[in-house]
Protein backbone atom coordinates (compact mmCIF):
# COMPACT_ATOMS: atom_id res chain seq x y z
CA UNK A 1 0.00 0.00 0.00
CA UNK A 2 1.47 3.12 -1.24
CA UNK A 3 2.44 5.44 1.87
CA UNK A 4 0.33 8.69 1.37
CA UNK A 5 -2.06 10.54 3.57
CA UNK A 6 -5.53 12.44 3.91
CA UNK A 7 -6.28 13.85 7.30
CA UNK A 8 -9.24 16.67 7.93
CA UNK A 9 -9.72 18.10 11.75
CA UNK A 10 -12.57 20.33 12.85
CA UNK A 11 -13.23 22.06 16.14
CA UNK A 12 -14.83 25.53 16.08
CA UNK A 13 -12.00 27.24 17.78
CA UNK A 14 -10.29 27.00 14.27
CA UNK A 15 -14.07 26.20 12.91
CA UNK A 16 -14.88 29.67 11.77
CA UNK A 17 -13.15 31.49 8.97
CA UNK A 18 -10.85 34.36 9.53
CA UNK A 19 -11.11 35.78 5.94
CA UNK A 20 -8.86 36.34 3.68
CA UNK A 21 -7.71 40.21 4.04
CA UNK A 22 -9.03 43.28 3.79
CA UNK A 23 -9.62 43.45 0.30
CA UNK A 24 -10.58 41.05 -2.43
CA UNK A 25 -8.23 39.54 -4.64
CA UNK A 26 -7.50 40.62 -8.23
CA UNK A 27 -6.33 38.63 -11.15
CA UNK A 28 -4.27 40.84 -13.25
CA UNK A 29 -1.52 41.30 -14.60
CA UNK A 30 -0.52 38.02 -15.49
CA UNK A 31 3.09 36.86 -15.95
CA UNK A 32 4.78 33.77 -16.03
CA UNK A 33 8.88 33.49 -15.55
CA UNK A 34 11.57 30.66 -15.62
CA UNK A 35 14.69 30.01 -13.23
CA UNK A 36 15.84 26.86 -14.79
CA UNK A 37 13.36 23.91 -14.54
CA UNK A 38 11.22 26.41 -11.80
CA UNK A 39 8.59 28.43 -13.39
CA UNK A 40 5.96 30.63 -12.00
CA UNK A 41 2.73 31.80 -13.58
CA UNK A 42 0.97 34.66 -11.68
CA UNK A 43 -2.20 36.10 -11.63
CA UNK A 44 -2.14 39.37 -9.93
CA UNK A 45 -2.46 37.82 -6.13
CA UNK A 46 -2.53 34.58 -7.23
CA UNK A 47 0.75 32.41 -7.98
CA UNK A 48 1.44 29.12 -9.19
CA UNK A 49 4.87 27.56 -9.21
CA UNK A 50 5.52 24.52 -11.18
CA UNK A 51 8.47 22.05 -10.60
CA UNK A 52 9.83 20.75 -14.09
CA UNK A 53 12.79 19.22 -12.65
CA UNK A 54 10.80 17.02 -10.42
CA UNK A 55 7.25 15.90 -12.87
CA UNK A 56 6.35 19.26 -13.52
CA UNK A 57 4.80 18.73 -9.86
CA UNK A 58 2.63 21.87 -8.71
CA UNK A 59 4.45 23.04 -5.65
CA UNK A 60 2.74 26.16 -4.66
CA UNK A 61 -0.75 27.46 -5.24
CA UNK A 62 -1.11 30.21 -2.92
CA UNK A 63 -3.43 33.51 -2.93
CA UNK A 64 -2.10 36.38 -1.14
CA UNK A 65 1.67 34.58 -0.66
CA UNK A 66 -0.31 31.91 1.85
CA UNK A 67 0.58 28.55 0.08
CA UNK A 68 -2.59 25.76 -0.12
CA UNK A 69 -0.22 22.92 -0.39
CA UNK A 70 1.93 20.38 1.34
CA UNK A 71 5.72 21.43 0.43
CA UNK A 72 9.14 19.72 0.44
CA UNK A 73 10.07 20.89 3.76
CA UNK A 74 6.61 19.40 5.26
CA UNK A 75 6.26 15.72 3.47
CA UNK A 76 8.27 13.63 1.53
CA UNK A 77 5.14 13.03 -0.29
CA UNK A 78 4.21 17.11 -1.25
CA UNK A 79 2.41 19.00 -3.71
CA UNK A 80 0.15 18.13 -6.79
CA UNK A 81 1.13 15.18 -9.35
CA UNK A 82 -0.18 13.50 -11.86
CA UNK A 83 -0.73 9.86 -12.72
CA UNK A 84 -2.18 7.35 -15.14
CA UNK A 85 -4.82 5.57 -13.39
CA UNK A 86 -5.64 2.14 -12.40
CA UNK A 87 -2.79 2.11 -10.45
CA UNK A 88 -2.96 -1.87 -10.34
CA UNK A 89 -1.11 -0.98 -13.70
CA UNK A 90 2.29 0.26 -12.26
CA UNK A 91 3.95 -3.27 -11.39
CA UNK A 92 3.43 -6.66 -12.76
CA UNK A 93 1.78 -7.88 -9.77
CA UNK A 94 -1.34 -5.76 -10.35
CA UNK A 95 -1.64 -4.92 -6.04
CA UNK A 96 0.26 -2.66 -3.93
CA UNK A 97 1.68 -1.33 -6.41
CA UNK A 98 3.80 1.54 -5.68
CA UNK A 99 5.86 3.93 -6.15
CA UNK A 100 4.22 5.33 -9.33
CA UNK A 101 6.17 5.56 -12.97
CA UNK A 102 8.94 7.78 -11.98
CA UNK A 103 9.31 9.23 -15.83
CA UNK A 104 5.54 10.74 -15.09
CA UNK A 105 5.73 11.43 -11.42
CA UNK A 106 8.64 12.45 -10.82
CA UNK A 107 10.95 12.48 -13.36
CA UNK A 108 12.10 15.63 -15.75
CA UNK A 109 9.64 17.53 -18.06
CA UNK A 110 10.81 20.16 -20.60
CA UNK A 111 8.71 23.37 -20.19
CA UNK A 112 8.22 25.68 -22.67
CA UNK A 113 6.73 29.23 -22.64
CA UNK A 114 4.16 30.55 -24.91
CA UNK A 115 4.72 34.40 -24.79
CA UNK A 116 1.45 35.13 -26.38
CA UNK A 117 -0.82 33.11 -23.89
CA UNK A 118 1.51 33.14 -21.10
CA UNK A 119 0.85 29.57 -21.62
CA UNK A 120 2.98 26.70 -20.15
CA UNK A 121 3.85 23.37 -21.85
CA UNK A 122 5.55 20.48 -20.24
CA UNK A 123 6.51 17.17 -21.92
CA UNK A 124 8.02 14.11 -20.18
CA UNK A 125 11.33 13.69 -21.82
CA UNK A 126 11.57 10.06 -21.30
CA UNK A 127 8.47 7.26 -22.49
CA UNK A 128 7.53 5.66 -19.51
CA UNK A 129 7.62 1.55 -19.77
CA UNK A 130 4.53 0.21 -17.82
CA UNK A 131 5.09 -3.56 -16.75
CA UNK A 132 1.71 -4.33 -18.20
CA UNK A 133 1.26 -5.25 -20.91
CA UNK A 134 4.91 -5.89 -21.76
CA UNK A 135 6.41 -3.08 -23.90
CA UNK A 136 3.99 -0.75 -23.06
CA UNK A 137 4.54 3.18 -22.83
CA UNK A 138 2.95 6.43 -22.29
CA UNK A 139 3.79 9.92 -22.80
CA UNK A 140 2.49 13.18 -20.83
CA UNK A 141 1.93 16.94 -21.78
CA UNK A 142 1.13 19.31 -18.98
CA UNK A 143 -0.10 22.69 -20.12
CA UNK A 144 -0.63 25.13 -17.92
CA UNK A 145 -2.91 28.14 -18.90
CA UNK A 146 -3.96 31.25 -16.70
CA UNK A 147 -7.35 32.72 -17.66
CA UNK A 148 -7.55 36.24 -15.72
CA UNK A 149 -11.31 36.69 -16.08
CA UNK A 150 -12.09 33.48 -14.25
CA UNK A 151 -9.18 33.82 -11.42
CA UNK A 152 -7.84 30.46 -12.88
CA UNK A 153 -5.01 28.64 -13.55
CA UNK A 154 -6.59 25.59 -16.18
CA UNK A 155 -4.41 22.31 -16.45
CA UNK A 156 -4.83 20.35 -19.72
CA UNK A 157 -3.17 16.87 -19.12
CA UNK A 158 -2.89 15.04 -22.59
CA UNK A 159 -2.19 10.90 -22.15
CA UNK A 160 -0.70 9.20 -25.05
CA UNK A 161 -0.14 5.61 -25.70
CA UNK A 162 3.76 5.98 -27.19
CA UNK A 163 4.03 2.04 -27.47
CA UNK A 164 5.65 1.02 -30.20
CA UNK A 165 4.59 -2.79 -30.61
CA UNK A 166 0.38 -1.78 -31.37
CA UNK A 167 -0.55 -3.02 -27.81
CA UNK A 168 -3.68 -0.74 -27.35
CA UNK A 169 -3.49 0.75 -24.04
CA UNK A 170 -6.94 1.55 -21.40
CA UNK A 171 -6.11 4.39 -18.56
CA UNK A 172 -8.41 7.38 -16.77
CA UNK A 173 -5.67 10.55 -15.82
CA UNK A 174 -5.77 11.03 -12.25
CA UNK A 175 -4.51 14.66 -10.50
CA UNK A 176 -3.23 14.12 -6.85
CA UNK A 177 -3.25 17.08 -4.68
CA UNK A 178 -1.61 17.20 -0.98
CA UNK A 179 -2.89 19.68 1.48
CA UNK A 180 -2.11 19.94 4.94
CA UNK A 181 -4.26 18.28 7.81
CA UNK A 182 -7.00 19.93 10.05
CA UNK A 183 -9.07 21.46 6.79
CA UNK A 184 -11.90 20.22 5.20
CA UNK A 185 -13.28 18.54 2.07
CA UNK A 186 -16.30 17.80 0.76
CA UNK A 187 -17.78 17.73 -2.68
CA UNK A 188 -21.23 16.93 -4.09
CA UNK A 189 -22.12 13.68 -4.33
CA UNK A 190 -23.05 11.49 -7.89
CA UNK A 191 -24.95 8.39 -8.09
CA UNK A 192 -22.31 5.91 -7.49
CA UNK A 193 -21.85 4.31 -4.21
CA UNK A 194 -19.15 5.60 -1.56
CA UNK A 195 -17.14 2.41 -0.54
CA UNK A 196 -13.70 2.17 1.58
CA UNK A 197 -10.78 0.14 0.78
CA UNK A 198 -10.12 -3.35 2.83
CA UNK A 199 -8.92 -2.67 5.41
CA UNK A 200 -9.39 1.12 6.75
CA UNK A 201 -9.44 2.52 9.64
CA UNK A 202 -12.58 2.49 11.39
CA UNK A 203 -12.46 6.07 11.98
CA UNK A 204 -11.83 7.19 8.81
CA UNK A 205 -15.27 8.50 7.36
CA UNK A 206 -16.98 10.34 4.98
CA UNK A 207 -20.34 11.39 5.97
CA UNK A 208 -23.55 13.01 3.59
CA UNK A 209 -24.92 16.17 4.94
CA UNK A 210 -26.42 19.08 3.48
CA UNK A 211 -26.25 18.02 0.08
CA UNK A 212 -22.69 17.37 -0.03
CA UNK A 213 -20.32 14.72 1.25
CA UNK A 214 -17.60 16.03 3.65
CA UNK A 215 -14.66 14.67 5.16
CA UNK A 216 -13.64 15.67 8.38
CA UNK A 217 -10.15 14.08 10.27
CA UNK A 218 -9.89 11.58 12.74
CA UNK A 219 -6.45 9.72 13.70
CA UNK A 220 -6.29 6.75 12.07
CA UNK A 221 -3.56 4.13 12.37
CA UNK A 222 -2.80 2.92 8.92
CA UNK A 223 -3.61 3.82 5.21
CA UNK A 224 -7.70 4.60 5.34
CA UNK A 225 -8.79 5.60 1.52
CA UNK A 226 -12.28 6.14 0.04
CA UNK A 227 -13.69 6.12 -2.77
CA UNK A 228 -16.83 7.96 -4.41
CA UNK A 229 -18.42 9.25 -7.19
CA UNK A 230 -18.79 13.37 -7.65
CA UNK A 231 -20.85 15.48 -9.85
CA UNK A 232 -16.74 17.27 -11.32
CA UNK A 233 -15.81 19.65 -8.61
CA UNK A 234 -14.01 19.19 -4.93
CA UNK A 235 -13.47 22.01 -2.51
CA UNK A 236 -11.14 22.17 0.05
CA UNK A 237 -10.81 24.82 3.46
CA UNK A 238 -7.29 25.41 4.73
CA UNK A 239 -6.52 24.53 8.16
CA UNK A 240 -6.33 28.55 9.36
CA UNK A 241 -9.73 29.03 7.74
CA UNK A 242 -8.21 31.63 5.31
CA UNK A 243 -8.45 29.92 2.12
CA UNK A 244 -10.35 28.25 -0.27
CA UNK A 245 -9.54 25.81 -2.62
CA UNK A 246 -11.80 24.41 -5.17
CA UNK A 247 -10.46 22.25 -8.23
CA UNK A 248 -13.64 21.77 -11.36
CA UNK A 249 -12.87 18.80 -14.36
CA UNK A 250 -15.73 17.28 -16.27
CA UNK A 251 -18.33 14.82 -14.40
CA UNK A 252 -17.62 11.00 -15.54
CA UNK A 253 -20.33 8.62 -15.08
CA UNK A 254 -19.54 5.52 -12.39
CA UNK A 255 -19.46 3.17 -15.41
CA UNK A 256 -16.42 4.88 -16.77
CA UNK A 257 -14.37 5.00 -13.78
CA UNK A 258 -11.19 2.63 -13.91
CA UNK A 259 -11.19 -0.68 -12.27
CA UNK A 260 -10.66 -0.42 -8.84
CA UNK A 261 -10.99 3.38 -9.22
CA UNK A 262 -12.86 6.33 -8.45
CA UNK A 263 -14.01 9.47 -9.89
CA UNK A 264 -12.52 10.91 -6.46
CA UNK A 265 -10.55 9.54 -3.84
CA UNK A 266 -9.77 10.51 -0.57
CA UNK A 267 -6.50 8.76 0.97
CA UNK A 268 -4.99 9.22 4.79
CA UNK A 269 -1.90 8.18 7.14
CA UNK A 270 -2.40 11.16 9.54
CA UNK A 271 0.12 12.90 8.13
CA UNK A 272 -1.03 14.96 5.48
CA UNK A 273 -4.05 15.32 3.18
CA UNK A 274 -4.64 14.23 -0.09
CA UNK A 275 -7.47 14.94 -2.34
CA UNK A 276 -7.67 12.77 -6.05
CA UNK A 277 -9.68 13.39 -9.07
CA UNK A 278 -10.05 11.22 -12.01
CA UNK A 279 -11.34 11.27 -15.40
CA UNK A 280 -12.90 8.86 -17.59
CA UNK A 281 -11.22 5.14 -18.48
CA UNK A 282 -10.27 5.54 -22.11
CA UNK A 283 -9.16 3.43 -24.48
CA UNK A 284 -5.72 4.75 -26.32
CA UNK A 285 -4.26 3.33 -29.72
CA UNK A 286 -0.57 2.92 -29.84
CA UNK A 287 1.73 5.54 -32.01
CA UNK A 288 1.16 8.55 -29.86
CA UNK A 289 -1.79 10.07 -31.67
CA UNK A 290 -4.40 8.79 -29.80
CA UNK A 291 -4.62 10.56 -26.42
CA UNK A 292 -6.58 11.10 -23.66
CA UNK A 293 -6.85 15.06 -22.96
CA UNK A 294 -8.37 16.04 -19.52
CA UNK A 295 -8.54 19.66 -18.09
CA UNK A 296 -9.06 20.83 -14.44
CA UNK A 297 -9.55 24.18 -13.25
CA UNK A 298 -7.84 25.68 -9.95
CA UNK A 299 -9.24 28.71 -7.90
CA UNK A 300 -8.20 30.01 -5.06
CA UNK A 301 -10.31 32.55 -3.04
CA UNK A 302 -10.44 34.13 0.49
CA UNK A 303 -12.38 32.62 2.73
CA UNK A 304 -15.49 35.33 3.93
CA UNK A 305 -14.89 36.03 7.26
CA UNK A 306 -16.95 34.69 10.07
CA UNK A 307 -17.73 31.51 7.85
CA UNK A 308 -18.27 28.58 9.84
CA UNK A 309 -16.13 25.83 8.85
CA UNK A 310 -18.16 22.92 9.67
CA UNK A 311 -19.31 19.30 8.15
CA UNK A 312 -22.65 19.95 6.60
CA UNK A 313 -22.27 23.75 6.33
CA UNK A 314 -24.84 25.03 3.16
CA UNK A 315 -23.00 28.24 3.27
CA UNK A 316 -19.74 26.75 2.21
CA UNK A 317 -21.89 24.80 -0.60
CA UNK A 318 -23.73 27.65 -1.77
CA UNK A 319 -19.93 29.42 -2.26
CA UNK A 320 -18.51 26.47 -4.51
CA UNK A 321 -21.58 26.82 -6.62
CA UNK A 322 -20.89 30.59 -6.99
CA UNK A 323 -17.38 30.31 -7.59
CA UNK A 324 -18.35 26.94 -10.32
CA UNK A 325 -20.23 30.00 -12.45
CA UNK A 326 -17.30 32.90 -11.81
């Protein structure tokens, strides 16, 4: 079992939200800069630094200079990847498979700047060999692209099959985001069930309320993950109740989820939090033509002050479906 974490705490001494500053964010001018393989796309008070060196892994996303993910410093396992789902596919044994393909995770991306769009492209410089089916590989583009009138940084992954003996490849793209404990998540629910993996904690839980369901943290003392189907948007409140986070992609139905997969996933150690999206289980053609292309928008926002931060709370539902229309 891969060694990653989701944890979620709530106590209304941190409960309510303190806001986000005395004025509202704005979203202009946009820039976005290299140093090296580190390059930063900003949008007025919000910033987005990408990590081309290491997967062209997101490693900050903050609003206001407050950061909404995990770094280096706090986790081994730190801020937002992406990976070719099932994950059953990553080692010939098909279970407990990890660490994922290092060439996508982790490994080095060229990035490119479009000076017209402000654009960022990322390609993984080195075809990823999957164990199964023998001689398969896959290629990833990253492109990162800041859209001003929405607040938004948009993420277009594009999933080729790059094999080069015709073995026709099947994978859903799955976006892994770690946050630090003691927030909250919760996102609408679809008509899929909500199941747990074997063997979870029995205080790990993710409970329905208020037309959403939420995930708030309890210690747990191994790997807990869950599994559910959502309706194509997560939100997520920072632990100091100053920030929030809410990721949109397009809705896939529980029959095209990938086996032993979910639409989103929610996965905990106590350690840290992680929050998983993926998109629909496609079938890819070999020669690098065929590809699976899969955006997700990012927003960050203030938090209005005096917001209760709680499980169940309409107000903080009512906000994701205003910010889903900004």
């Amino acid at each position: 079992m891969r060694v990653r974490g989701l944890v979620l705490l709530l106590a209304c001494a941190g409960a309510c939200g303190g806001g986000g500053g005395d004025r509202a964010p704005v979203f202009t001018p946009v820039s976005t800069t290299t140093d090296g393989t580190t390059f930063t796309m900003t949008l007025g008070d919000l910033k987005m630094v990408i990590d081309g060196a290491h997967g062209a892994r997101i490693t900050e996303f903050s609003l206001f200079g407050k950061n909404a993910l995990v770094t280096m410093d706090e986790n081994i396992n730190y801020g937002a990847t992406f990976w070719p789902s099932p994950q059953s596919t990553w080692c010939a044994a098909g279970v407990d498979c990890w660490p994922p393909p290092t060439a996508i995770d982790s490994g080095l991306y060229n990035g490119q700047i479009d000076p017209t769009s402000m654009s960022i492209t990322f390609a993984s410089d080195v075809v990823q060999t999957l164990p199964t089916p023998a001689g398969a590989g896959l290629s990833v583009l990253k492109i990162f692209t800041p859209n001003p009138s929405s607040g938004a940084i948009e993420i277009t992954y594009l999933l080729a099959n790059s094999s080069t003996q015709g073995n026709t490849l099947t994978f859903s793209p799955w976006q892994v985001s770690r946050v630090e404990p003691k927030g909250l998540t919760f996102f609408a629910p679809g008509g899929g069930p909500l199941t747990y993996a074997p063997n979870s904690a029995s205080t790990f839980m993710v409970n329905e309320a208020a037309g959403a369901l939420w995930y708030t943290s309890a210690v747990v003392s191994h790997d807990s993950k869950a599994l559910a189907d959502g309706t194509g948007w997560i939100g997520h409140v920072t632990p100091d109740r100053q920030l929030y986070l809410i990721s949109t992609y397009s809705d896939v139905a529980a029959d095209r989820f990938a086996p032993g997969e979910a639409e989103v996933e929610l996965f905990t150690n106590s350690s840290y939090v992680e929050v998983e999206m993926q998109g629909a289980y496609i079938q890819l053609l070999a020669g690098g033509s065929d590809v699976i292309n899969w955006t997700v928008r990012w927003k960050l926002r203030p938090l209005p002050a005096g917001m209760q931060v709680a499980e169940g709370n309409a107000e903080l539902v009512s906000l994701a479906t205003q910010m889903l229309s900004e």
